[in-house]
PDB file of N, CA and C in Angstrom:
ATOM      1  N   UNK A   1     -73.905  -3.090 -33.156  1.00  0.00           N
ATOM      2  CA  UNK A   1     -74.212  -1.884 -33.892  1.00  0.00           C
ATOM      3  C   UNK A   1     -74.688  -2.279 -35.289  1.00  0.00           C
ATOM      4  N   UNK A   2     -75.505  -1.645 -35.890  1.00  0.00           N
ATOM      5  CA  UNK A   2     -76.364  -2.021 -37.545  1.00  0.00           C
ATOM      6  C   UNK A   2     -75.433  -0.604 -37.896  1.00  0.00           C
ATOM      7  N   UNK A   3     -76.264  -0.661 -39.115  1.00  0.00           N
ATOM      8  CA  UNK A   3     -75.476   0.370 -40.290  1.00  0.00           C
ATOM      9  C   UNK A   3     -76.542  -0.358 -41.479  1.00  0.00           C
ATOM     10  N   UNK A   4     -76.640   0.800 -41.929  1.00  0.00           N
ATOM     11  CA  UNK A   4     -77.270   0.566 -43.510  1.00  0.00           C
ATOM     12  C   UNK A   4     -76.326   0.835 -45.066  1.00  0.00           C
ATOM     13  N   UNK A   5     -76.678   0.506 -45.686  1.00  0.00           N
ATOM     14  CA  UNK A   5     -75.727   0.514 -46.789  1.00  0.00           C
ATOM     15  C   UNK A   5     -75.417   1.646 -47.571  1.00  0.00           C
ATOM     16  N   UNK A   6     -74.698   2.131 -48.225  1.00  0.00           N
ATOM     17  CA  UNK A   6     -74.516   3.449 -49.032  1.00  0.00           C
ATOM     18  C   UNK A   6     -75.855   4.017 -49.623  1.00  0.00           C
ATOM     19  N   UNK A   7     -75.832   5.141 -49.158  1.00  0.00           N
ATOM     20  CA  UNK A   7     -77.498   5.505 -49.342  1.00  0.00           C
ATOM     21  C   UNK A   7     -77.060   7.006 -49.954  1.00  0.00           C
ATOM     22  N   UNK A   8     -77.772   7.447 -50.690  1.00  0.00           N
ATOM     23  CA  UNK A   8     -77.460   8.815 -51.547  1.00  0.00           C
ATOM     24  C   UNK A   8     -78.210   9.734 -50.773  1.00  0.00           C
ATOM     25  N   UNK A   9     -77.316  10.653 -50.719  1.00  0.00           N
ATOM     26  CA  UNK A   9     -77.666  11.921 -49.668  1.00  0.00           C
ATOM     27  C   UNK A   9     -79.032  12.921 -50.822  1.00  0.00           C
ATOM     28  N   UNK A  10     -80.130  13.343 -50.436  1.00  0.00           N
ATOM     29  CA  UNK A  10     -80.502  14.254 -50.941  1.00  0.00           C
ATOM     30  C   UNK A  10     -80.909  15.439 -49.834  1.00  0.00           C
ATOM     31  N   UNK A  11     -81.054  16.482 -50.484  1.00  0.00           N
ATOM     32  CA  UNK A  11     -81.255  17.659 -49.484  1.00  0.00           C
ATOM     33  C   UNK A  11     -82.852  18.609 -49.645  1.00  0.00           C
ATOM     34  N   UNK A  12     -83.128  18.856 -48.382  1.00  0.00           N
ATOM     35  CA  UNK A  12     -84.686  19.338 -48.422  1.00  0.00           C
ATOM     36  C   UNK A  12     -85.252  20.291 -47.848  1.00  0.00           C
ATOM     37  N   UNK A  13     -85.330  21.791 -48.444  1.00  0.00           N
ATOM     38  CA  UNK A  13     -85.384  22.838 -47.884  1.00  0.00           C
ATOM     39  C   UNK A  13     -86.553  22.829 -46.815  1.00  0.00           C
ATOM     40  N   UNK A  14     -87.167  21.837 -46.725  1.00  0.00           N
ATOM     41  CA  UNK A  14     -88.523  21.596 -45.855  1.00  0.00           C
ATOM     42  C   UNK A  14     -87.942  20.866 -44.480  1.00  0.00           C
ATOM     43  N   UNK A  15     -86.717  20.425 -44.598  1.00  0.00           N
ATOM     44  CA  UNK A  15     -86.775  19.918 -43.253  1.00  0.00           C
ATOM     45  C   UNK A  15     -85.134  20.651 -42.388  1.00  0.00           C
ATOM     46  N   UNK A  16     -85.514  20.834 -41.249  1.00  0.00           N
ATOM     47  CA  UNK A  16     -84.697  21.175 -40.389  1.00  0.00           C
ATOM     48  C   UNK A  16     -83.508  20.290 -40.000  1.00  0.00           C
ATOM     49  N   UNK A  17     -82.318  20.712 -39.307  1.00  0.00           N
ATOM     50  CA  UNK A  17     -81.087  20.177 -38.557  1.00  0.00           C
ATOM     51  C   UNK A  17     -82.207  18.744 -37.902  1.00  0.00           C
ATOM     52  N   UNK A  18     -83.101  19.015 -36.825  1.00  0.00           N
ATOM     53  CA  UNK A  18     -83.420  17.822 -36.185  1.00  0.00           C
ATOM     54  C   UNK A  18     -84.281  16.714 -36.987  1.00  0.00           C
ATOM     55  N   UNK A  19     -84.335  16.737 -38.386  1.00  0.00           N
ATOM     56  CA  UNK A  19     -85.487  15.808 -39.013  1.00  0.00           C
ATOM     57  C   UNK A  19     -84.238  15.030 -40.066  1.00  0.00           C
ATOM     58  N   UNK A  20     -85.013  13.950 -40.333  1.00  0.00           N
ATOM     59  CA  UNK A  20     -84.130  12.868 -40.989  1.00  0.00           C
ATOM     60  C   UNK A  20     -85.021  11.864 -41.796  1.00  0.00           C
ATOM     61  N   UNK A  21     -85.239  12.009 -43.109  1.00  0.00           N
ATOM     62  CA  UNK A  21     -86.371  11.060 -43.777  1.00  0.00           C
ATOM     63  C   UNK A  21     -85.225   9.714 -44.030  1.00  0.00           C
ATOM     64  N   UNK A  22     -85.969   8.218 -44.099  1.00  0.00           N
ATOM     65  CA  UNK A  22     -85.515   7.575 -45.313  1.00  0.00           C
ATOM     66  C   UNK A  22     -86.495   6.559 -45.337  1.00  0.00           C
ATOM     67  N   UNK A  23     -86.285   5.630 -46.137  1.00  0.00           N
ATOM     68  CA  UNK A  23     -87.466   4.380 -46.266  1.00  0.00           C
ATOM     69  C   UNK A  23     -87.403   3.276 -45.771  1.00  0.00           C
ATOM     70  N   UNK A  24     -88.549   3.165 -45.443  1.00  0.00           N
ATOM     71  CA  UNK A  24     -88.288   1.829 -44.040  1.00  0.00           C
ATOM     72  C   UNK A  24     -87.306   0.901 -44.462  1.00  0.00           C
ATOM     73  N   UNK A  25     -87.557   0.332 -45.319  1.00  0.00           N
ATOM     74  CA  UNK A  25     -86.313  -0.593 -46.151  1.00  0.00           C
ATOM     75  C   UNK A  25     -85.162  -0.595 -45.235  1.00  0.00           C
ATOM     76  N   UNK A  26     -84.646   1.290 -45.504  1.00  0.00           N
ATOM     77  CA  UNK A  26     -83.118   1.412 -44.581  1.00  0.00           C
ATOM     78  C   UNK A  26     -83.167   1.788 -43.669  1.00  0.00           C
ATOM     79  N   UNK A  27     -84.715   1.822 -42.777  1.00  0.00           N
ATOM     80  CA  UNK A  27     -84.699   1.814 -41.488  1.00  0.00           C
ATOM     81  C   UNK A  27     -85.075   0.449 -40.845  1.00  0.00           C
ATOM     82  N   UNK A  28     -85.399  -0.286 -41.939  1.00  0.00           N
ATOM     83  CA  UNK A  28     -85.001  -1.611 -41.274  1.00  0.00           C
ATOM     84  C   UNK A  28     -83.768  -2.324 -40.763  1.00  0.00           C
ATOM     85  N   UNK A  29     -82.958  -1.960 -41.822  1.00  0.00           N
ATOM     86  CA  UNK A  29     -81.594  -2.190 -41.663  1.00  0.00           C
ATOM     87  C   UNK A  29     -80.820  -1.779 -40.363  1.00  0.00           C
ATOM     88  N   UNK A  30     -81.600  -0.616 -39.777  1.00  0.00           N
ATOM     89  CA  UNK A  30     -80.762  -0.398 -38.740  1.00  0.00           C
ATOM     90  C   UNK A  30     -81.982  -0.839 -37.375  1.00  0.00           C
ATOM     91  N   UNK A  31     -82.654  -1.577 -37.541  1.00  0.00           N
ATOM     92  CA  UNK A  31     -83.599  -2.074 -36.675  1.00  0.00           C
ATOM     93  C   UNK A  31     -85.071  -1.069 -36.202  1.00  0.00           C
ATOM     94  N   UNK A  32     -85.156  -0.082 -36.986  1.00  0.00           N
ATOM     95  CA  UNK A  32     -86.193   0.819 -37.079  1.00  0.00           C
ATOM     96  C   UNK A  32     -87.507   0.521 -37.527  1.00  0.00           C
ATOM     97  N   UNK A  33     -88.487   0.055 -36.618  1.00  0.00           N
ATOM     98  CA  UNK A  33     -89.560  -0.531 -37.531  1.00  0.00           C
ATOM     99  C   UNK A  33     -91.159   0.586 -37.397  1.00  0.00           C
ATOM    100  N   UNK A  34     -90.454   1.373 -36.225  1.00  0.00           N
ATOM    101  CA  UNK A  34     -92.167   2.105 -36.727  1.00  0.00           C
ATOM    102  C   UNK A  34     -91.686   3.590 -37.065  1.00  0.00           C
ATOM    103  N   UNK A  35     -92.923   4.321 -37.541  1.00  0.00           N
ATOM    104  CA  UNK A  35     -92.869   5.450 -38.604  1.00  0.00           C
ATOM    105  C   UNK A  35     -92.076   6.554 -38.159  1.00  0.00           C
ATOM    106  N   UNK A  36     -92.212   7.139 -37.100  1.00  0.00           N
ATOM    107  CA  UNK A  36     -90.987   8.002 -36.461  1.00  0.00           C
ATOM    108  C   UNK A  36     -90.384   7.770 -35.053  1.00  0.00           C
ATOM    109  N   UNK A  37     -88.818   7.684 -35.038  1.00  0.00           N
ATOM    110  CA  UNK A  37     -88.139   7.121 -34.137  1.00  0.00           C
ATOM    111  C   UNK A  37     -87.060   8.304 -33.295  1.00  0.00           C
ATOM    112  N   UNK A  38     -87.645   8.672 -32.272  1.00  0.00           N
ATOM    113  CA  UNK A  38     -86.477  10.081 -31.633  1.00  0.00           C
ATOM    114  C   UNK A  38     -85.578   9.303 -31.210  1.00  0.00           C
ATOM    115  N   UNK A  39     -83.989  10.060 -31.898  1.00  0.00           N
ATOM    116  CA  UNK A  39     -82.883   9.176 -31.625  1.00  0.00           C
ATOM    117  C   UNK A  39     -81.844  10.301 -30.956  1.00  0.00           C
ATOM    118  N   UNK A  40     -80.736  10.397 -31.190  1.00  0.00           N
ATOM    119  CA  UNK A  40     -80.125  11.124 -30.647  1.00  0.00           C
ATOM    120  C   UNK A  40     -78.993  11.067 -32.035  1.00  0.00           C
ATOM    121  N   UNK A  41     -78.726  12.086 -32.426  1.00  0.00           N
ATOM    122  CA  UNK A  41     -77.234  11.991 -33.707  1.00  0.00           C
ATOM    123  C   UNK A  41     -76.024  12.946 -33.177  1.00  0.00           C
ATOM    124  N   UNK A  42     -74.947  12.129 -33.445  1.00  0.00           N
ATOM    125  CA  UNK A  42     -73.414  12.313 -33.247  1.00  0.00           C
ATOM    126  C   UNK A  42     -72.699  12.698 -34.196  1.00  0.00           C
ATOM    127  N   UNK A  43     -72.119  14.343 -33.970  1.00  0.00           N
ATOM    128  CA  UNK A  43     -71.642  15.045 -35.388  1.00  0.00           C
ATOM    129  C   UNK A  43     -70.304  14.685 -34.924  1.00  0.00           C
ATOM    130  N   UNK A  44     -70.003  14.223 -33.634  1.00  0.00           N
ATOM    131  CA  UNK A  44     -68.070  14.326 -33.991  1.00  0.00           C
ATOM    132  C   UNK A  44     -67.671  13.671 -35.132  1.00  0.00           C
ATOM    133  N   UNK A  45     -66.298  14.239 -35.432  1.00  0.00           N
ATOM    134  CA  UNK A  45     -65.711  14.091 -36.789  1.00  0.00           C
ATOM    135  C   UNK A  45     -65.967  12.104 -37.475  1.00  0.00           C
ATOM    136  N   UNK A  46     -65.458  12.124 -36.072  1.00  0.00           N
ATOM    137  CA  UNK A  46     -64.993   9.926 -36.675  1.00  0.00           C
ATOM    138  C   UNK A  46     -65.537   9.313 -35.981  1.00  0.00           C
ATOM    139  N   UNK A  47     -66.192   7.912 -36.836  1.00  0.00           N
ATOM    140  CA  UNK A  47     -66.590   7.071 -36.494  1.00  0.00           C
ATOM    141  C   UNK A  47     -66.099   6.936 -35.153  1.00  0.00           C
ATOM    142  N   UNK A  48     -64.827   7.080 -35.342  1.00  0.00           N
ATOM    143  CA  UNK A  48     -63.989   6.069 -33.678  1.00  0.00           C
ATOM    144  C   UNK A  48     -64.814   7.053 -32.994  1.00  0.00           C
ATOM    145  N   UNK A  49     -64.670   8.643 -32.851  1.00  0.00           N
ATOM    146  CA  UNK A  49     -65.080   9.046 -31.762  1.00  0.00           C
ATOM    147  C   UNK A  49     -66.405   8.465 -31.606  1.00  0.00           C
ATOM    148  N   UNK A  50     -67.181   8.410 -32.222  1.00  0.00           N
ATOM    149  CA  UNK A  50     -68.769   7.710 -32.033  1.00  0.00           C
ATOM    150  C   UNK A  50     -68.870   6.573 -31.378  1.00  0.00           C
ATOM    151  N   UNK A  51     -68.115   5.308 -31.479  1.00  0.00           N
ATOM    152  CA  UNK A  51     -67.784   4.110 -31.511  1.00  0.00           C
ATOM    153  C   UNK A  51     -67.343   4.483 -29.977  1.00  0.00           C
ATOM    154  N   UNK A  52     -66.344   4.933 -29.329  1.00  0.00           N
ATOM    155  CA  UNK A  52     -65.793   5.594 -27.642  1.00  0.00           C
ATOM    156  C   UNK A  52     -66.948   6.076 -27.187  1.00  0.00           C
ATOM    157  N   UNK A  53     -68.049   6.489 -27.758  1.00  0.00           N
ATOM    158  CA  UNK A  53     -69.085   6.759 -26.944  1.00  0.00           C
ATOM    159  C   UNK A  53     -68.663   8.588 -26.175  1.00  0.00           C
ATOM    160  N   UNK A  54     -67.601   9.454 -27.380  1.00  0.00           N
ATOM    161  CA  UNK A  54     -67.055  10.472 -26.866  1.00  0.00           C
ATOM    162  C   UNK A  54     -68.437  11.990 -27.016  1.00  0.00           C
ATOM    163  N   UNK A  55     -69.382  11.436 -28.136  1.00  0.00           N
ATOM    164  CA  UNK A  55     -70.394  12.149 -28.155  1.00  0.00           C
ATOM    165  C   UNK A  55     -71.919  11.746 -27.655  1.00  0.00           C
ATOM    166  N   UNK A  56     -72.443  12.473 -27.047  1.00  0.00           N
ATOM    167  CA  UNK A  56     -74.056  11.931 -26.864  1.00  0.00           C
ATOM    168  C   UNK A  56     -74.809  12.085 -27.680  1.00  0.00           C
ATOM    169  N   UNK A  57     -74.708  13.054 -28.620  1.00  0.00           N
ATOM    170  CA  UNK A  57     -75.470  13.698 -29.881  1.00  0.00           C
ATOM    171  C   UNK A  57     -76.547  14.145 -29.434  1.00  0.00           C
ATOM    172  N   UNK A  58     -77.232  15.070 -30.365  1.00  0.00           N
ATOM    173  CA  UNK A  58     -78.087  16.004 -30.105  1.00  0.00           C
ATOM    174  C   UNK A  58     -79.570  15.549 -30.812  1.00  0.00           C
ATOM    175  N   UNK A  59     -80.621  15.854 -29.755  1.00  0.00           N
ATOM    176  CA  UNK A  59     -81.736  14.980 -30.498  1.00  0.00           C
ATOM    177  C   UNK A  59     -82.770  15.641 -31.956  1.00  0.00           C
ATOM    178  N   UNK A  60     -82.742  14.323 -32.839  1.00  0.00           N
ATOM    179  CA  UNK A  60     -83.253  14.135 -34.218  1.00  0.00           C
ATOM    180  C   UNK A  60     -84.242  13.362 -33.670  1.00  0.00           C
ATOM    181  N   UNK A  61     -85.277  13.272 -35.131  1.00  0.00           N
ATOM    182  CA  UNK A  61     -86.298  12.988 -35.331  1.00  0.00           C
ATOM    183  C   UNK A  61     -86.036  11.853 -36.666  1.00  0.00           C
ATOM    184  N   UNK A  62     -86.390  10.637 -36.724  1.00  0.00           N
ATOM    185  CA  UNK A  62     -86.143   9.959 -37.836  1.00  0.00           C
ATOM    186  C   UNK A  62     -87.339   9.453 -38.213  1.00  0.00           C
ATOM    187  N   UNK A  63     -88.102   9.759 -39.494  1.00  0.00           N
ATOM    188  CA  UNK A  63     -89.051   9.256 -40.222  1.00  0.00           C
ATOM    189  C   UNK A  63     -88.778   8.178 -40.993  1.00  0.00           C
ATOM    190  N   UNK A  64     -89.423   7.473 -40.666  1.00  0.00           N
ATOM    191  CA  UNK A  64     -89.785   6.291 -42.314  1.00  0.00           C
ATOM    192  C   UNK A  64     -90.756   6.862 -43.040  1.00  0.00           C
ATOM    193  N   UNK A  65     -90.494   6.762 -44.104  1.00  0.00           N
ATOM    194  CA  UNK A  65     -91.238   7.075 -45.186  1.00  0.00           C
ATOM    195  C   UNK A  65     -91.448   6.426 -46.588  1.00  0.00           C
ATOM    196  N   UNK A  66     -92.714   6.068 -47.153  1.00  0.00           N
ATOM    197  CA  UNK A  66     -92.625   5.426 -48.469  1.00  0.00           C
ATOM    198  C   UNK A  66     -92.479   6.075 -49.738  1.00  0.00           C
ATOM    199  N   UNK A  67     -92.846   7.270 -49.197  1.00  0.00           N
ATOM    200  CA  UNK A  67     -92.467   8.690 -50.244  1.00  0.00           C
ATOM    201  C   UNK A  67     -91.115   8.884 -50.357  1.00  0.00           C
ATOM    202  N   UNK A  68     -89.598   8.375 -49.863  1.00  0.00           N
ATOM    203  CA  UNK A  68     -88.819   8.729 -49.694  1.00  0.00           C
ATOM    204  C   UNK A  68     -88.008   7.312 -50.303  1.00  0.00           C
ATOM    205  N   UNK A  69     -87.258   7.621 -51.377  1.00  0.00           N
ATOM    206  CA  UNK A  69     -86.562   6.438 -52.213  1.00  0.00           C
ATOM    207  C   UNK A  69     -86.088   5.959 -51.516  1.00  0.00           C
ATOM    208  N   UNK A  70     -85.665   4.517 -52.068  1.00  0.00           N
ATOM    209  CA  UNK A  70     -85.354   3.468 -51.239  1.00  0.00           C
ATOM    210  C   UNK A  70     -83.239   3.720 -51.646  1.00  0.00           C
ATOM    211  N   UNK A  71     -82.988   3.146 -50.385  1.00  0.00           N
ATOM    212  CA  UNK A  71     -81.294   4.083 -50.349  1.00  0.00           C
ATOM    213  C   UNK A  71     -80.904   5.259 -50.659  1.00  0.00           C
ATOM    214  N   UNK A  72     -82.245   5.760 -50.342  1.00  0.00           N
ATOM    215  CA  UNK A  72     -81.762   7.349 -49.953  1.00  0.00           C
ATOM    216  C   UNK A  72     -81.783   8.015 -48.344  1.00  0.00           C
ATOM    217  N   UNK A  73     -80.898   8.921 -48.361  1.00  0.00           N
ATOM    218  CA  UNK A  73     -81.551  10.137 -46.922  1.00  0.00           C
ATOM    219  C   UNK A  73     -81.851  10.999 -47.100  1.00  0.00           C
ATOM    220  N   UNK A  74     -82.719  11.602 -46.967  1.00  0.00           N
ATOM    221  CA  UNK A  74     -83.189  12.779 -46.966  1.00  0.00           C
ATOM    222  C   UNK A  74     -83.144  13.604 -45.598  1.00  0.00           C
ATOM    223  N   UNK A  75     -82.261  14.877 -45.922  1.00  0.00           N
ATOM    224  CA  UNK A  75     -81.847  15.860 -45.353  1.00  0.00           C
ATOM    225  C   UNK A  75     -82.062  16.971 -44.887  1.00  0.00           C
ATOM    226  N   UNK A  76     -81.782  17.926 -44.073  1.00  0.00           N
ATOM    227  CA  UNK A  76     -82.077  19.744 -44.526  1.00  0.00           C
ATOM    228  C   UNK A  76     -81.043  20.213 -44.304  1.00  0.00           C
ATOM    229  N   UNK A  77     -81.098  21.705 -45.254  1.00  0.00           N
ATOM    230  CA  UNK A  77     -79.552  21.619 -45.522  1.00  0.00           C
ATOM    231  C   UNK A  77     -78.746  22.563 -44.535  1.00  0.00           C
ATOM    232  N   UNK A  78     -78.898  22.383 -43.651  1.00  0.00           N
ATOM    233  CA  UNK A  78     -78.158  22.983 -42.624  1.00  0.00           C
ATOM    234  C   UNK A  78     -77.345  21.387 -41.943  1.00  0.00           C
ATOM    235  N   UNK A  79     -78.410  21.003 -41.863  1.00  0.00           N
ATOM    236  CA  UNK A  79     -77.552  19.022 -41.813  1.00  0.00           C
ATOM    237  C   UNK A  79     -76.132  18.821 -42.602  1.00  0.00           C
ATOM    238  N   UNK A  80     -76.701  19.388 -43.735  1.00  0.00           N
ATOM    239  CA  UNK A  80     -75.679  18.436 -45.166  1.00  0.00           C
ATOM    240  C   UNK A  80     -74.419  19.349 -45.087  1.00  0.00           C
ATOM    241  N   UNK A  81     -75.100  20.451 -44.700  1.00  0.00           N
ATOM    242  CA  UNK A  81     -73.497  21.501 -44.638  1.00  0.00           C
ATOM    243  C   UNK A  81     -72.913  21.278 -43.623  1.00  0.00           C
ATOM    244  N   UNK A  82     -73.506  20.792 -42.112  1.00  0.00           N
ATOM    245  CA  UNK A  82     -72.491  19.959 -40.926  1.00  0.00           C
ATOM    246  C   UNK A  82     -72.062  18.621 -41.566  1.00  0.00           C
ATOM    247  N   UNK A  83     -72.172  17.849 -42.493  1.00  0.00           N
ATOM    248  CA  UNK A  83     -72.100  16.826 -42.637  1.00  0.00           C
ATOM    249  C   UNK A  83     -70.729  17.262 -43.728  1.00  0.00           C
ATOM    250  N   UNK A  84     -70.578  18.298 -44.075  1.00  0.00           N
ATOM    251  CA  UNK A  84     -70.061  18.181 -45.506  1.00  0.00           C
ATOM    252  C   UNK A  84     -70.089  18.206 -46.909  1.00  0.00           C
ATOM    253  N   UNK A  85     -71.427  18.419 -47.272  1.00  0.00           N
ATOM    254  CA  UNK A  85     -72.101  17.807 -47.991  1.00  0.00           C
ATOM    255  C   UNK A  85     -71.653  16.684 -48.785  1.00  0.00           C
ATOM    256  N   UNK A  86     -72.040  15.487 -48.406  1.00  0.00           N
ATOM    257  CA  UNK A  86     -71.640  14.378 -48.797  1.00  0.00           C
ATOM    258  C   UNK A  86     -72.545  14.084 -49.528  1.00  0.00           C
ATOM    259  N   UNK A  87     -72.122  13.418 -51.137  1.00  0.00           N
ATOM    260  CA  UNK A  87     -73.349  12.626 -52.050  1.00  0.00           C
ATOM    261  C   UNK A  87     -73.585  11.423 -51.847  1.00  0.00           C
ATOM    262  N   UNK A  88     -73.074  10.241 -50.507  1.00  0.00           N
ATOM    263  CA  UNK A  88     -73.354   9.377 -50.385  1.00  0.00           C
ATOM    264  C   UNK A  88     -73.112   9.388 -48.498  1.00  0.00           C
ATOM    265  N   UNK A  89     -73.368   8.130 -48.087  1.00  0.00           N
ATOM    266  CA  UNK A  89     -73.474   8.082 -46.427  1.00  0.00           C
ATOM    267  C   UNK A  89     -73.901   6.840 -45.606  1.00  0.00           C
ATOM    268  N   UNK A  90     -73.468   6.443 -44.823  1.00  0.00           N
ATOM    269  CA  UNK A  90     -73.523   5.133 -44.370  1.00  0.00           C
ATOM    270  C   UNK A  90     -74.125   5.348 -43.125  1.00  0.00           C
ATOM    271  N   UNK A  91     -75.359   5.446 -42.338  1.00  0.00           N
ATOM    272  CA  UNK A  91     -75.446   5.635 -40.990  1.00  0.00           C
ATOM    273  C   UNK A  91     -75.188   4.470 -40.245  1.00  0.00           C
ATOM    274  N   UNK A  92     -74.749   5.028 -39.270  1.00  0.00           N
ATOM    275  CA  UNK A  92     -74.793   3.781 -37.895  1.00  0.00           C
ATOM    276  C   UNK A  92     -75.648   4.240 -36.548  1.00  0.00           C
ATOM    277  N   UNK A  93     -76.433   3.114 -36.062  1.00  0.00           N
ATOM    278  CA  UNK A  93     -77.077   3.004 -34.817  1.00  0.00           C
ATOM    279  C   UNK A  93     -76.655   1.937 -34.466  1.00  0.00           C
ATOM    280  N   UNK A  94     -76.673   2.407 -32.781  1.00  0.00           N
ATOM    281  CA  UNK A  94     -76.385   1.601 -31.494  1.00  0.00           C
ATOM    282  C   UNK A  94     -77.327   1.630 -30.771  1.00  0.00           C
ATOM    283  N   UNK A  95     -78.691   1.531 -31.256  1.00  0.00           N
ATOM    284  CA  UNK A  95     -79.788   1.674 -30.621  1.00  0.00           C
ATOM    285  C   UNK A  95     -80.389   2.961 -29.900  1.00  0.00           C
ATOM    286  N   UNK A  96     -79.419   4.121 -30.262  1.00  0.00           N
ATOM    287  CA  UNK A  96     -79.682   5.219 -29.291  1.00  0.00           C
ATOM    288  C   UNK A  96     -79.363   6.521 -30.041  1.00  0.00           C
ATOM    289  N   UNK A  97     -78.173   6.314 -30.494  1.00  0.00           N
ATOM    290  CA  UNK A  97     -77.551   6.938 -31.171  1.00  0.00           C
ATOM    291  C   UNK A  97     -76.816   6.613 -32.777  1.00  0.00           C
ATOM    292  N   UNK A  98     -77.392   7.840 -33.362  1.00  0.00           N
ATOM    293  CA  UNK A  98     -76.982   7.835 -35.152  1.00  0.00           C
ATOM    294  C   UNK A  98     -75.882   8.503 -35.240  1.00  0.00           C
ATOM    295  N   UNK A  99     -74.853   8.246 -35.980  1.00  0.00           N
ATOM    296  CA  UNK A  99     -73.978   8.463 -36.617  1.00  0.00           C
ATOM    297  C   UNK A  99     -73.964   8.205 -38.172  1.00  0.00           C
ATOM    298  N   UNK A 100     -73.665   9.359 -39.192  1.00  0.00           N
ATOM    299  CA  UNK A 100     -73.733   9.606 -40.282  1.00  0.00           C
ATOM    300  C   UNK A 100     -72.581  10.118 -40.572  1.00  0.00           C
ATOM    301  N   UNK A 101     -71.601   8.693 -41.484  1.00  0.00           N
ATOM    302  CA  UNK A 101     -70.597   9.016 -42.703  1.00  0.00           C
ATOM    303  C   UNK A 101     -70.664   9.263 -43.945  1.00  0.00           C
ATOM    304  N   UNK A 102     -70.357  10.189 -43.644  1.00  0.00           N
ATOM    305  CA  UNK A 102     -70.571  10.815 -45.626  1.00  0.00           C
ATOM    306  C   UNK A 102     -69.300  10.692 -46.780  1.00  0.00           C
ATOM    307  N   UNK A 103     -70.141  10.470 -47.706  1.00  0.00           N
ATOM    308  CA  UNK A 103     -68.591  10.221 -48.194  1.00  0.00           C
ATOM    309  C   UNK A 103     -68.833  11.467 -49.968  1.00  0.00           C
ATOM    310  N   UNK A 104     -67.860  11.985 -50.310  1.00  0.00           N
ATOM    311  CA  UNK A 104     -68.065  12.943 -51.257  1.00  0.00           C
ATOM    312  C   UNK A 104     -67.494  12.141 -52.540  1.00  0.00           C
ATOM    313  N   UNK A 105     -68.081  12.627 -53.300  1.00  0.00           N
ATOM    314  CA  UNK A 105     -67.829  11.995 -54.813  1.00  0.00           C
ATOM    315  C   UNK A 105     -66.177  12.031 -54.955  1.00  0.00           C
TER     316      UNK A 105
END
């Protein structure tokens, strides 16, 4: 499993629950190398449940983007309010599936 590093949550009235910006940089990190990648994301609560393979998640759309700061995510805010709104966030892929920890100031 990859994971990218603490990345600052921002939020974007332009994009929907299924869209997900960040910059290749931190979609390298999780082995993402071309411009948009359909993945599947996992809202159960915990990592562990993600990690058990207890969710399939529901399918997203993940952009790379160079317009989009580097250790950031960019959001919409119907996302950030399932998420919590968290000002920071660590995703994880297993090649299939994203999982996004947020963590609040």
């Amino acid at each position: 499993m990859k994971k990218t590093g603490t990345l600052k949550v921002s939020v974007s009235a332009n994009l929907g629950r299924e869209h997900l910006v960040m910059h290749p940089n931190d979609g390298f990190d999780l082995g993402l190398l071309r411009v948009e990648h359909p993945v599947r994301l996992c809202l159960r609560p915990t990592l562990e449940d993600y990690l058990k393979g207890l969710d399939d998640g529901d399918p997203v759309n993940v952009a790379l983007r160079n317009d989009c700061q580097n250790e950031t995510l960019l959001i919409g805010a119907r996302l950030y309010d399932q998420l919590g709104r968290p000002a920071r966030a660590v995703v994880f892929f297993d090649g299939n599936r994203l999982f996004i920890r947020g963590q609040t100031p």
